[in-house]
N, C-alpha and C. Protein backbone atom coordinates (compact mmCIF):
# COMPACT_ATOMS: atom_id res chain seq x y z
N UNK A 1 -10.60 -14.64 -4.22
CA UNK A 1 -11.34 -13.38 -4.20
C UNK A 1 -12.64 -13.61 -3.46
N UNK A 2 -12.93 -12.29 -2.67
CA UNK A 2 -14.47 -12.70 -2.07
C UNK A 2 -15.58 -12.87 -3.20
N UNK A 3 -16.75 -13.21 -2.48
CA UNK A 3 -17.55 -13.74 -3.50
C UNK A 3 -18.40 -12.15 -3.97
N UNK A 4 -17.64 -11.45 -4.99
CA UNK A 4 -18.11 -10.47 -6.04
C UNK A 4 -18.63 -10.84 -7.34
N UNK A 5 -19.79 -10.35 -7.58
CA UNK A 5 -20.46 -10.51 -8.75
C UNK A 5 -19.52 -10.14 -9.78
N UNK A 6 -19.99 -10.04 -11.06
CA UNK A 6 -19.25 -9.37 -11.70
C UNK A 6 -19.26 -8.21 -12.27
N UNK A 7 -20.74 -7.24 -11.79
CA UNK A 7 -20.92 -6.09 -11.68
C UNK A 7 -19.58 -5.50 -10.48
N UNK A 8 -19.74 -6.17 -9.20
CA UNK A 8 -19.11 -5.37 -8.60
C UNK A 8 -17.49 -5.54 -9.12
N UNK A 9 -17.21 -6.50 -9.52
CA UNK A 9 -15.73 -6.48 -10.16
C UNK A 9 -15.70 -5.32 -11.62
N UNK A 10 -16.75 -4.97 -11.78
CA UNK A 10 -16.40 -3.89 -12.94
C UNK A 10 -16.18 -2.68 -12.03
N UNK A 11 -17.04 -2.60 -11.37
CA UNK A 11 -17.10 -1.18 -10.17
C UNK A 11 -15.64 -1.07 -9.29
N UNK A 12 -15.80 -2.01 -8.68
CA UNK A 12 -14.39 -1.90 -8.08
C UNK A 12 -12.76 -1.71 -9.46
N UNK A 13 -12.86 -2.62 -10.13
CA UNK A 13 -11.79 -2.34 -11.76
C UNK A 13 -11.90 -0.94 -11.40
N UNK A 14 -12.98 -0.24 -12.06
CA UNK A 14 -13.01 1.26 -12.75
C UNK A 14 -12.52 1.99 -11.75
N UNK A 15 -12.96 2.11 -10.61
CA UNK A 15 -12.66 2.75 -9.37
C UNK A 15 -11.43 2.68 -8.54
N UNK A 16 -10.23 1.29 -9.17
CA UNK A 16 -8.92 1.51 -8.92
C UNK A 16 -8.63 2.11 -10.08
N UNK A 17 -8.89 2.24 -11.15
CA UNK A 17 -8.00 3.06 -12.54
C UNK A 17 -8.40 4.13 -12.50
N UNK A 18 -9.30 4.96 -11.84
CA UNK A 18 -9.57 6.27 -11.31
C UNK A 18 -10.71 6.51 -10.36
N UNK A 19 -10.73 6.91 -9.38
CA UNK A 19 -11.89 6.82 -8.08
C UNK A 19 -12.24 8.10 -8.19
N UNK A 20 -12.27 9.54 -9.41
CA UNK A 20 -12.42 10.50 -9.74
C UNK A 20 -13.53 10.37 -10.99
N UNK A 21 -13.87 8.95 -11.53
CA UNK A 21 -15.04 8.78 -12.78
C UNK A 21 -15.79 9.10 -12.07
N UNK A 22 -16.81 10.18 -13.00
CA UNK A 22 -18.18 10.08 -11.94
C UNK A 22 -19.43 8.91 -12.11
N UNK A 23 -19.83 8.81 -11.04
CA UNK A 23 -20.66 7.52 -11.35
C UNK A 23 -21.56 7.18 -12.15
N UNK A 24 -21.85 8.40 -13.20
CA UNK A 24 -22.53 7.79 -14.88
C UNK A 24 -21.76 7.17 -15.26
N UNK A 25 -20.33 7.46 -15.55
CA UNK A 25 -19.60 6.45 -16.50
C UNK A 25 -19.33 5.48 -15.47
N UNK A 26 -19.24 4.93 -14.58
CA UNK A 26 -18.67 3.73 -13.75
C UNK A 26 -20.18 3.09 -13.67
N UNK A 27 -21.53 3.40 -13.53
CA UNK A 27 -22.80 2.44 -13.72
C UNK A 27 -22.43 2.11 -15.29
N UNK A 28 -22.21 3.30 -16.06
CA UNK A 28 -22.42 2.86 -17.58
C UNK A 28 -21.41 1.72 -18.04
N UNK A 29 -20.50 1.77 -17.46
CA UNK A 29 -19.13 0.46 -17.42
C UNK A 29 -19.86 -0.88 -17.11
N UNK A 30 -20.35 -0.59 -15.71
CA UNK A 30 -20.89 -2.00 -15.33
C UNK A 30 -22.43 -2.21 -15.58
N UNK A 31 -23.05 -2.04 -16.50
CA UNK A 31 -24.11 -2.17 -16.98
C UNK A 31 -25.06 -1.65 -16.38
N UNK A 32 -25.59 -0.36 -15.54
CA UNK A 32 -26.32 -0.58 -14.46
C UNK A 32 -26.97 1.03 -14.25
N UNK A 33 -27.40 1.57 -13.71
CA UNK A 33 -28.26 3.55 -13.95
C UNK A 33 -27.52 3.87 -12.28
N UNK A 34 -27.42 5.08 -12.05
CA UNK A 34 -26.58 5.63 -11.27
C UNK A 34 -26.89 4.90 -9.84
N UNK A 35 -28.24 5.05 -9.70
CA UNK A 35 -28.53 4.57 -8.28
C UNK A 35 -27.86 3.38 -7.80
N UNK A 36 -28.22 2.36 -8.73
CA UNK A 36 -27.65 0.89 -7.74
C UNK A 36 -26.21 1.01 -8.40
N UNK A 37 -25.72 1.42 -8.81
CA UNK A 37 -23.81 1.99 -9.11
C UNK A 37 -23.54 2.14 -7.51
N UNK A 38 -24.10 3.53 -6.86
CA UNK A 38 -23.86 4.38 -6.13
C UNK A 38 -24.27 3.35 -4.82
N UNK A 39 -25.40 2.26 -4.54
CA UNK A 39 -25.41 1.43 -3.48
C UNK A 39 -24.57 0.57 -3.21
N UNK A 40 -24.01 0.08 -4.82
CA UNK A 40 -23.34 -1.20 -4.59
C UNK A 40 -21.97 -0.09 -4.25
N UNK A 41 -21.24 0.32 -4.82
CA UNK A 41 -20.19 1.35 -4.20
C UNK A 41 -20.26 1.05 -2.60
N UNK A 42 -21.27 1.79 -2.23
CA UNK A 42 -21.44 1.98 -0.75
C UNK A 42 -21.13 0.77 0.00
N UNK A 43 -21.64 -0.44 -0.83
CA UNK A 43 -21.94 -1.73 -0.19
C UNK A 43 -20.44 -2.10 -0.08
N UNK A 44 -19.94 -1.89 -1.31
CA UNK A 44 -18.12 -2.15 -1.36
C UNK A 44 -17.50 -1.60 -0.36
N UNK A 45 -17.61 -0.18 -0.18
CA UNK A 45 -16.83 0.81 1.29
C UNK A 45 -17.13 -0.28 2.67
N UNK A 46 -18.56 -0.40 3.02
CA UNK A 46 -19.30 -0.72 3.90
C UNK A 46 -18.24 -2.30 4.30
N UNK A 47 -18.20 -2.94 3.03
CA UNK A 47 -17.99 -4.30 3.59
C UNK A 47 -16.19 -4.49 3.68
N UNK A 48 -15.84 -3.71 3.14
CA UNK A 48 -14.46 -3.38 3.51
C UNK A 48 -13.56 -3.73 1.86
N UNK A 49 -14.54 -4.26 0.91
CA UNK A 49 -13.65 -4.27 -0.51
C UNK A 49 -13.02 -3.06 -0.52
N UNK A 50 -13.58 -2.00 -0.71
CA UNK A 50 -13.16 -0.85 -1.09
C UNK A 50 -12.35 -0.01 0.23
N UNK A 51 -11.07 0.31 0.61
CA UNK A 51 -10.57 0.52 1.67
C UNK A 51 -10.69 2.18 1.73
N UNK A 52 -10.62 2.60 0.59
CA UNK A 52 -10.00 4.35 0.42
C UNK A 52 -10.57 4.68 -0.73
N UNK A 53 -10.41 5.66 -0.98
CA UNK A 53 -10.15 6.68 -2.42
C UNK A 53 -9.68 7.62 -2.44
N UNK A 54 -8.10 7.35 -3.02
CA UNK A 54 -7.34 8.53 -2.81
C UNK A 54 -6.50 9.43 -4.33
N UNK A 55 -5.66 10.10 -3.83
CA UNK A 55 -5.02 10.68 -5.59
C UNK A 55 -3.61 9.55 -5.05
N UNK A 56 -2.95 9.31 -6.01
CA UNK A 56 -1.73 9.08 -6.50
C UNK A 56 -0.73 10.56 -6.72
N UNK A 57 0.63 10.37 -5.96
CA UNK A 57 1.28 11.16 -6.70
C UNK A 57 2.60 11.21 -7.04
N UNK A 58 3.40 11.63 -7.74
CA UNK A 58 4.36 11.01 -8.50
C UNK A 58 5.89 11.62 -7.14
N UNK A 59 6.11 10.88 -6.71
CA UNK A 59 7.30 10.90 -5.64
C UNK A 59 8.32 11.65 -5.86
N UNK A 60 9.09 11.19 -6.94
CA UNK A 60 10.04 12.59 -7.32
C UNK A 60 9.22 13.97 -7.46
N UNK A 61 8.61 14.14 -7.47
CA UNK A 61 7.84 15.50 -7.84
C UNK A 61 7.68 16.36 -7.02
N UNK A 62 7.60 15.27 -5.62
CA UNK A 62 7.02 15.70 -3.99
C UNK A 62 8.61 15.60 -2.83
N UNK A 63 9.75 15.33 -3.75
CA UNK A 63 10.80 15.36 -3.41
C UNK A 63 11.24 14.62 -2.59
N UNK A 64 10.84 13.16 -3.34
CA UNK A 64 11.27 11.71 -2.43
C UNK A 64 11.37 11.13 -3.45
N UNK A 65 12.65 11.09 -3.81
CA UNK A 65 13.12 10.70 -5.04
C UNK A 65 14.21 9.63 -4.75
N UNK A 66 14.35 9.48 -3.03
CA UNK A 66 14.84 7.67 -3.38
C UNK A 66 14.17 6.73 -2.43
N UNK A 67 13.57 5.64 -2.92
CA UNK A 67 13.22 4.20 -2.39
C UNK A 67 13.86 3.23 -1.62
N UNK A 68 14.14 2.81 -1.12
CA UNK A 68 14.44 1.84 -0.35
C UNK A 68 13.88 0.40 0.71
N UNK A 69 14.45 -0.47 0.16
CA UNK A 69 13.44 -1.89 0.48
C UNK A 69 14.39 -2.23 1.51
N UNK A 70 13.83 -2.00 2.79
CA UNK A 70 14.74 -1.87 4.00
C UNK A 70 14.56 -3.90 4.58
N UNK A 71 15.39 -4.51 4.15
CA UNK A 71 15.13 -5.88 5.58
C UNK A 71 15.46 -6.12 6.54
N UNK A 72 14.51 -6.45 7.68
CA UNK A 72 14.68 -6.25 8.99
C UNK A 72 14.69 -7.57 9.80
N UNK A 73 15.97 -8.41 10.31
CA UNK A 73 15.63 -9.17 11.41
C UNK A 73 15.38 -8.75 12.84
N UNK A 74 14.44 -9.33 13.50
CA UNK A 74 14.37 -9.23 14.79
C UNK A 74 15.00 -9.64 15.84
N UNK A 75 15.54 -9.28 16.74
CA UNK A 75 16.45 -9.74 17.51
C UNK A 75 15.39 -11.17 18.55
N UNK A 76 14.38 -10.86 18.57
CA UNK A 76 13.56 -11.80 19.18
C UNK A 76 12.27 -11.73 18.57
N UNK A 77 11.35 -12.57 18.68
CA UNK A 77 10.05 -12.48 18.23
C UNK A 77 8.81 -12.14 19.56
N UNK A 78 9.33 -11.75 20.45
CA UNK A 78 7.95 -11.46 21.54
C UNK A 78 7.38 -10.52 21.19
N UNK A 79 6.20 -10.32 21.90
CA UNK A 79 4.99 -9.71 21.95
C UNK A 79 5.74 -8.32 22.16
N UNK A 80 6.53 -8.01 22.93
CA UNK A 80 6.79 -6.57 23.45
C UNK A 80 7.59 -5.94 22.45
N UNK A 81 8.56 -6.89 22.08
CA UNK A 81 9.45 -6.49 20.59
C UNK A 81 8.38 -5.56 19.53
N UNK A 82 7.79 -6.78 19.17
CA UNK A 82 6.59 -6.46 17.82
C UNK A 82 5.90 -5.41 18.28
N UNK A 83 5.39 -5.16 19.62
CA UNK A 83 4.25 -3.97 20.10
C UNK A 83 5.79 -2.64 19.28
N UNK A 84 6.60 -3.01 19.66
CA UNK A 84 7.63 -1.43 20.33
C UNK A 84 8.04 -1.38 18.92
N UNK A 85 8.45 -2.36 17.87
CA UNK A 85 8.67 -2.29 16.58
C UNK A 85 7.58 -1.67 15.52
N UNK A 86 5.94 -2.37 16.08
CA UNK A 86 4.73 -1.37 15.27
C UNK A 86 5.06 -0.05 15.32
N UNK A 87 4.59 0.40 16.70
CA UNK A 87 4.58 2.01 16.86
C UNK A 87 5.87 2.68 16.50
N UNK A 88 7.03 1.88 16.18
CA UNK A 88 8.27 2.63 15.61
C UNK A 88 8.06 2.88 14.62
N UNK A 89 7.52 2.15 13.69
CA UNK A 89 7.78 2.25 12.39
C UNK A 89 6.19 3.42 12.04
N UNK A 90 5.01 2.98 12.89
CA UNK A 90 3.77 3.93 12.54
C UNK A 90 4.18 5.05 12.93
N UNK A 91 5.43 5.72 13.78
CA UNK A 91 5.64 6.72 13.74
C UNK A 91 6.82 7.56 12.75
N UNK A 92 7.07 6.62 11.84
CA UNK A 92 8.02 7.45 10.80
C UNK A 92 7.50 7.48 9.49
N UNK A 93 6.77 8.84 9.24
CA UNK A 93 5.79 8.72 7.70
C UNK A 93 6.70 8.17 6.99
N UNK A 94 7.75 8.41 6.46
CA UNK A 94 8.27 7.69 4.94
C UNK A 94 8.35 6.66 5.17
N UNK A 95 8.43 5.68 6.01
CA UNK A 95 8.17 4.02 5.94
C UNK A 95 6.73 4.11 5.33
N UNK A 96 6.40 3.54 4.15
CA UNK A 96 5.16 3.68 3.87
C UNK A 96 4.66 2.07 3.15
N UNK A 97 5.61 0.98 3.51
CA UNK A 97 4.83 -0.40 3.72
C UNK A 97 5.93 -0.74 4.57
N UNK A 98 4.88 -1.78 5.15
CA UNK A 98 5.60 -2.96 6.36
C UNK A 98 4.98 -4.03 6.10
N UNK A 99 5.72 -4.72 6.02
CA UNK A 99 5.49 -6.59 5.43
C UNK A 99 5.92 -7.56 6.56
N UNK A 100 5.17 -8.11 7.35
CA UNK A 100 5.88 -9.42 8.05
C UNK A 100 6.25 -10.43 7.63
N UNK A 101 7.49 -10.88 6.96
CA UNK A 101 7.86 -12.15 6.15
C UNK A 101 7.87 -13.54 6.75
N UNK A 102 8.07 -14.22 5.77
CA UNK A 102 8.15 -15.50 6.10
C UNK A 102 10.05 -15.50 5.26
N UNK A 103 10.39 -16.87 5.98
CA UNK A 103 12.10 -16.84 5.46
C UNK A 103 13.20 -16.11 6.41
N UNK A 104 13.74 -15.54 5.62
CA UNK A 104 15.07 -15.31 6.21
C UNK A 104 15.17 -13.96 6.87
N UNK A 105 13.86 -12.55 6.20
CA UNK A 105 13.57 -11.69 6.74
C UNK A 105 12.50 -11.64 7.58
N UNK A 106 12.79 -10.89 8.45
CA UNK A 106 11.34 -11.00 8.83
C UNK A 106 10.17 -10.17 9.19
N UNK A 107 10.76 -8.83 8.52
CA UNK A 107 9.76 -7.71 7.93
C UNK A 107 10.52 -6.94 7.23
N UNK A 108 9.54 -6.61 5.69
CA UNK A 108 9.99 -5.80 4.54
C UNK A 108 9.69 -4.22 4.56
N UNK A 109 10.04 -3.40 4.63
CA UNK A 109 9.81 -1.96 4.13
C UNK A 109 10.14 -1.70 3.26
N UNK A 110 8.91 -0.71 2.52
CA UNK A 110 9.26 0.37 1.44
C UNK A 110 9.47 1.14 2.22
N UNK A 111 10.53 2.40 2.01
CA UNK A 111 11.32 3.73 2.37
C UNK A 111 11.26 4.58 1.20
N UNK A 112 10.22 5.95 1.40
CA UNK A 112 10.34 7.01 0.83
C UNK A 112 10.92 8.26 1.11
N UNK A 113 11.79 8.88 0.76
CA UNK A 113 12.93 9.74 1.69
C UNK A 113 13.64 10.56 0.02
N UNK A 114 14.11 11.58 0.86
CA UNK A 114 14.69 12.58 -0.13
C UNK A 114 16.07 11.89 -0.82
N UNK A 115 16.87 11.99 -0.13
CA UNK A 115 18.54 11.77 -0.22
C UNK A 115 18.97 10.34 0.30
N UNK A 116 19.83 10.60 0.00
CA UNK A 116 20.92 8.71 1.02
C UNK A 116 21.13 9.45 2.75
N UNK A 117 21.67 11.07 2.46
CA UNK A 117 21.33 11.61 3.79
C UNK A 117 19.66 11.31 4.68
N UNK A 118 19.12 11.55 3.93
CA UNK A 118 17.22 11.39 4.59
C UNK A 118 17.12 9.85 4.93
N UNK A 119 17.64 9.14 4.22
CA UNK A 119 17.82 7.42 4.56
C UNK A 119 18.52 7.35 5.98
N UNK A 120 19.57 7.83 5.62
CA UNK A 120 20.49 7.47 6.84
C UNK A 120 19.97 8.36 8.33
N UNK A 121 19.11 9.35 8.42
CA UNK A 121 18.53 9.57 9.27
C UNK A 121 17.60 9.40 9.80
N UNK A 122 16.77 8.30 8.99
CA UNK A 122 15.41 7.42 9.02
C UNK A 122 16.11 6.18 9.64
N UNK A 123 17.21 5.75 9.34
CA UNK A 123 18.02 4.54 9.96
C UNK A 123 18.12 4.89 11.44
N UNK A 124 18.79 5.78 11.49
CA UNK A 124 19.14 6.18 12.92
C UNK A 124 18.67 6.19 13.41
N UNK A 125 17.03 6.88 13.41
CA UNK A 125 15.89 7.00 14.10
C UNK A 125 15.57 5.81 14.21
N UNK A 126 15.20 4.83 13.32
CA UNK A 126 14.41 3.75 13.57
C UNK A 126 15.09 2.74 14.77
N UNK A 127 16.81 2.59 13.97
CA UNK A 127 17.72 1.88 15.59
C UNK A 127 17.63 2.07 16.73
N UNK A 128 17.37 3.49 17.04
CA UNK A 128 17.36 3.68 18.06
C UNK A 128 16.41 3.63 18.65
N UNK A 129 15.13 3.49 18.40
CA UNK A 129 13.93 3.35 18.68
C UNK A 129 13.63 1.91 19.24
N UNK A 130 14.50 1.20 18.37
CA UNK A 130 13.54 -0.35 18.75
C UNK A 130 15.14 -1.39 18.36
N UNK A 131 15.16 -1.99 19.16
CA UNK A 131 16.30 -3.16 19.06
C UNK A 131 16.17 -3.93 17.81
N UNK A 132 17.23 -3.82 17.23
CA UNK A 132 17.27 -4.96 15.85
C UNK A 132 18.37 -5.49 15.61
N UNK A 133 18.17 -6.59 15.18
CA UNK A 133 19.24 -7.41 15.02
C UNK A 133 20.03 -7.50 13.68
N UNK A 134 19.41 -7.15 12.93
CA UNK A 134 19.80 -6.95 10.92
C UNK A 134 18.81 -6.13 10.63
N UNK A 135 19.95 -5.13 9.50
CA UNK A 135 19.12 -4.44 8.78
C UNK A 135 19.77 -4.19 7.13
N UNK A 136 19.01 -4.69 6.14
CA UNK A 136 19.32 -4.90 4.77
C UNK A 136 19.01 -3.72 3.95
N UNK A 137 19.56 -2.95 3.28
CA UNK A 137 18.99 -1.49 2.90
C UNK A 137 19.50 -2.19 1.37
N UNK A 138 18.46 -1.83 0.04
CA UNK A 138 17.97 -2.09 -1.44
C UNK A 138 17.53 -1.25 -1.88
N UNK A 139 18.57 -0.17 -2.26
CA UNK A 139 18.44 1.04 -2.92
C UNK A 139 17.77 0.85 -4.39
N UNK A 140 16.57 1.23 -4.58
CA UNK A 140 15.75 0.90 -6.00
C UNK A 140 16.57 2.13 -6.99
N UNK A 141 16.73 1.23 -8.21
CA UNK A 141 17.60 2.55 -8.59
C UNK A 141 16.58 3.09 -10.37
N UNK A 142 15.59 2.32 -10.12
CA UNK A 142 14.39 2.60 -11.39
C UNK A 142 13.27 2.12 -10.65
N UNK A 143 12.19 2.56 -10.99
CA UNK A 143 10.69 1.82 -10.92
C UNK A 143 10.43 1.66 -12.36
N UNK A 144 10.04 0.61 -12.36
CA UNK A 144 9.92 0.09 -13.88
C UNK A 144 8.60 -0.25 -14.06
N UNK A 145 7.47 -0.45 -13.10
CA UNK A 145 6.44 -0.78 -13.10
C UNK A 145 5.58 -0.47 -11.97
N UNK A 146 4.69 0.60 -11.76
CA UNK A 146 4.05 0.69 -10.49
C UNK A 146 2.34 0.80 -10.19
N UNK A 147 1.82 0.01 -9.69
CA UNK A 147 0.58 0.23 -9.73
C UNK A 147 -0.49 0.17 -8.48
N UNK A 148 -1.40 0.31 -8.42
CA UNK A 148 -1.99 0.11 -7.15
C UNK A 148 -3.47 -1.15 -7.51
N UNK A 149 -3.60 -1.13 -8.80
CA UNK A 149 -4.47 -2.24 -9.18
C UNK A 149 -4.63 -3.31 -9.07
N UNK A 150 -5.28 -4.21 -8.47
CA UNK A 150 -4.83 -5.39 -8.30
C UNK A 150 -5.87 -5.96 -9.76
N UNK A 151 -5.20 -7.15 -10.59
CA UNK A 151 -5.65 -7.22 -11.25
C UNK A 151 -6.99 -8.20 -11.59
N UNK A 152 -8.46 -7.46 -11.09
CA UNK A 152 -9.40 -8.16 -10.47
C UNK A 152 -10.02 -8.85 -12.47
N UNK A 153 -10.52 -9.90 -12.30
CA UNK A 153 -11.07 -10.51 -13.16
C UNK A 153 -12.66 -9.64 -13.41
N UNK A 154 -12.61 -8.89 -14.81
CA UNK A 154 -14.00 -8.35 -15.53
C UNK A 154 -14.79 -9.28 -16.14
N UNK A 155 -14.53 -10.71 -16.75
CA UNK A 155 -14.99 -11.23 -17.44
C UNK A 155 -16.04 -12.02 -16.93
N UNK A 156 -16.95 -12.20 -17.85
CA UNK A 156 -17.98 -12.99 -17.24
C UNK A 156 -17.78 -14.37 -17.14
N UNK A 157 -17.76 -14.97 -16.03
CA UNK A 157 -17.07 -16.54 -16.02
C UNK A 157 -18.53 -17.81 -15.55
């Protein structure tokens, strides 16, 4: 972890379990009166701890109700591949992670999409877009655990 006090590890904590507290209760968390709450915040955005603050929202709800952990070999590893493979994938919103692996794959996607139909036309698109050599589709059939928290250390050490 970068070198965070442990004020700012309370600030940053509170502010992944809701970035909607207003900043009395998130100074009052980390011991501290609104003002230097509200600098060190800034200082977090500024230095790049803090990336966003956004809502969460529940996927089936928004009618992307299936997942998919797509694995992808590359038919080659050059520079022009990877350029033409980025902008493929930054241009299809429901790919909504890309992982460059180490091993046997050698980039992971999450796939958010309506149907097995909405999959299979996110496939198509993506093949045809950019040369690949394997593609592994891992239909999630529960989320059993989901979070965006990483679990930063509060304690005073």
């Amino acid at each position: 972890m970068t070198d965070l006090d442990l004020i700012d590890r309370k600030i940053v904590a509170e502010l992944m379990r809701d970035a909607t507290m207003p900043i009395a209760q998130i100074a009052d968390k980390a011991g501290l009166s609104q003002t230097p709450a509200w600098k060190r915040i800034q200082k977090l955005e500024t230095s790049g701890v803090l990336t966003a603050r956004v809502a969460l929202a529940d996927p089936a709800k928004l009618g992307f109700g299936l997942t998919v952990f797509v694995g992808i070999e590359a038919p080659d590893h050059s520079s022009d591949w990877r350029e033409a493979f980025a902008r493929a994938v930054e241009g299809i919103p429901e790919i909504m992670e890309v992982y460059r692996m180490a091993g046997e794959l050698d980039y992971l996607l999450r796939v958010s999409v309506s149907d097995m139909a909405a999959y299979v036309a996110l496939y198509k698109r993506l093949t045809d877009t950019v040369p690949i050599k394997n593609v592994t589709s891992h239909f999630a059939m529960e989320r059993m655990k989901y979070t965006t928290a990483y679990p930063v250390d509060t304690r005073n050490r």
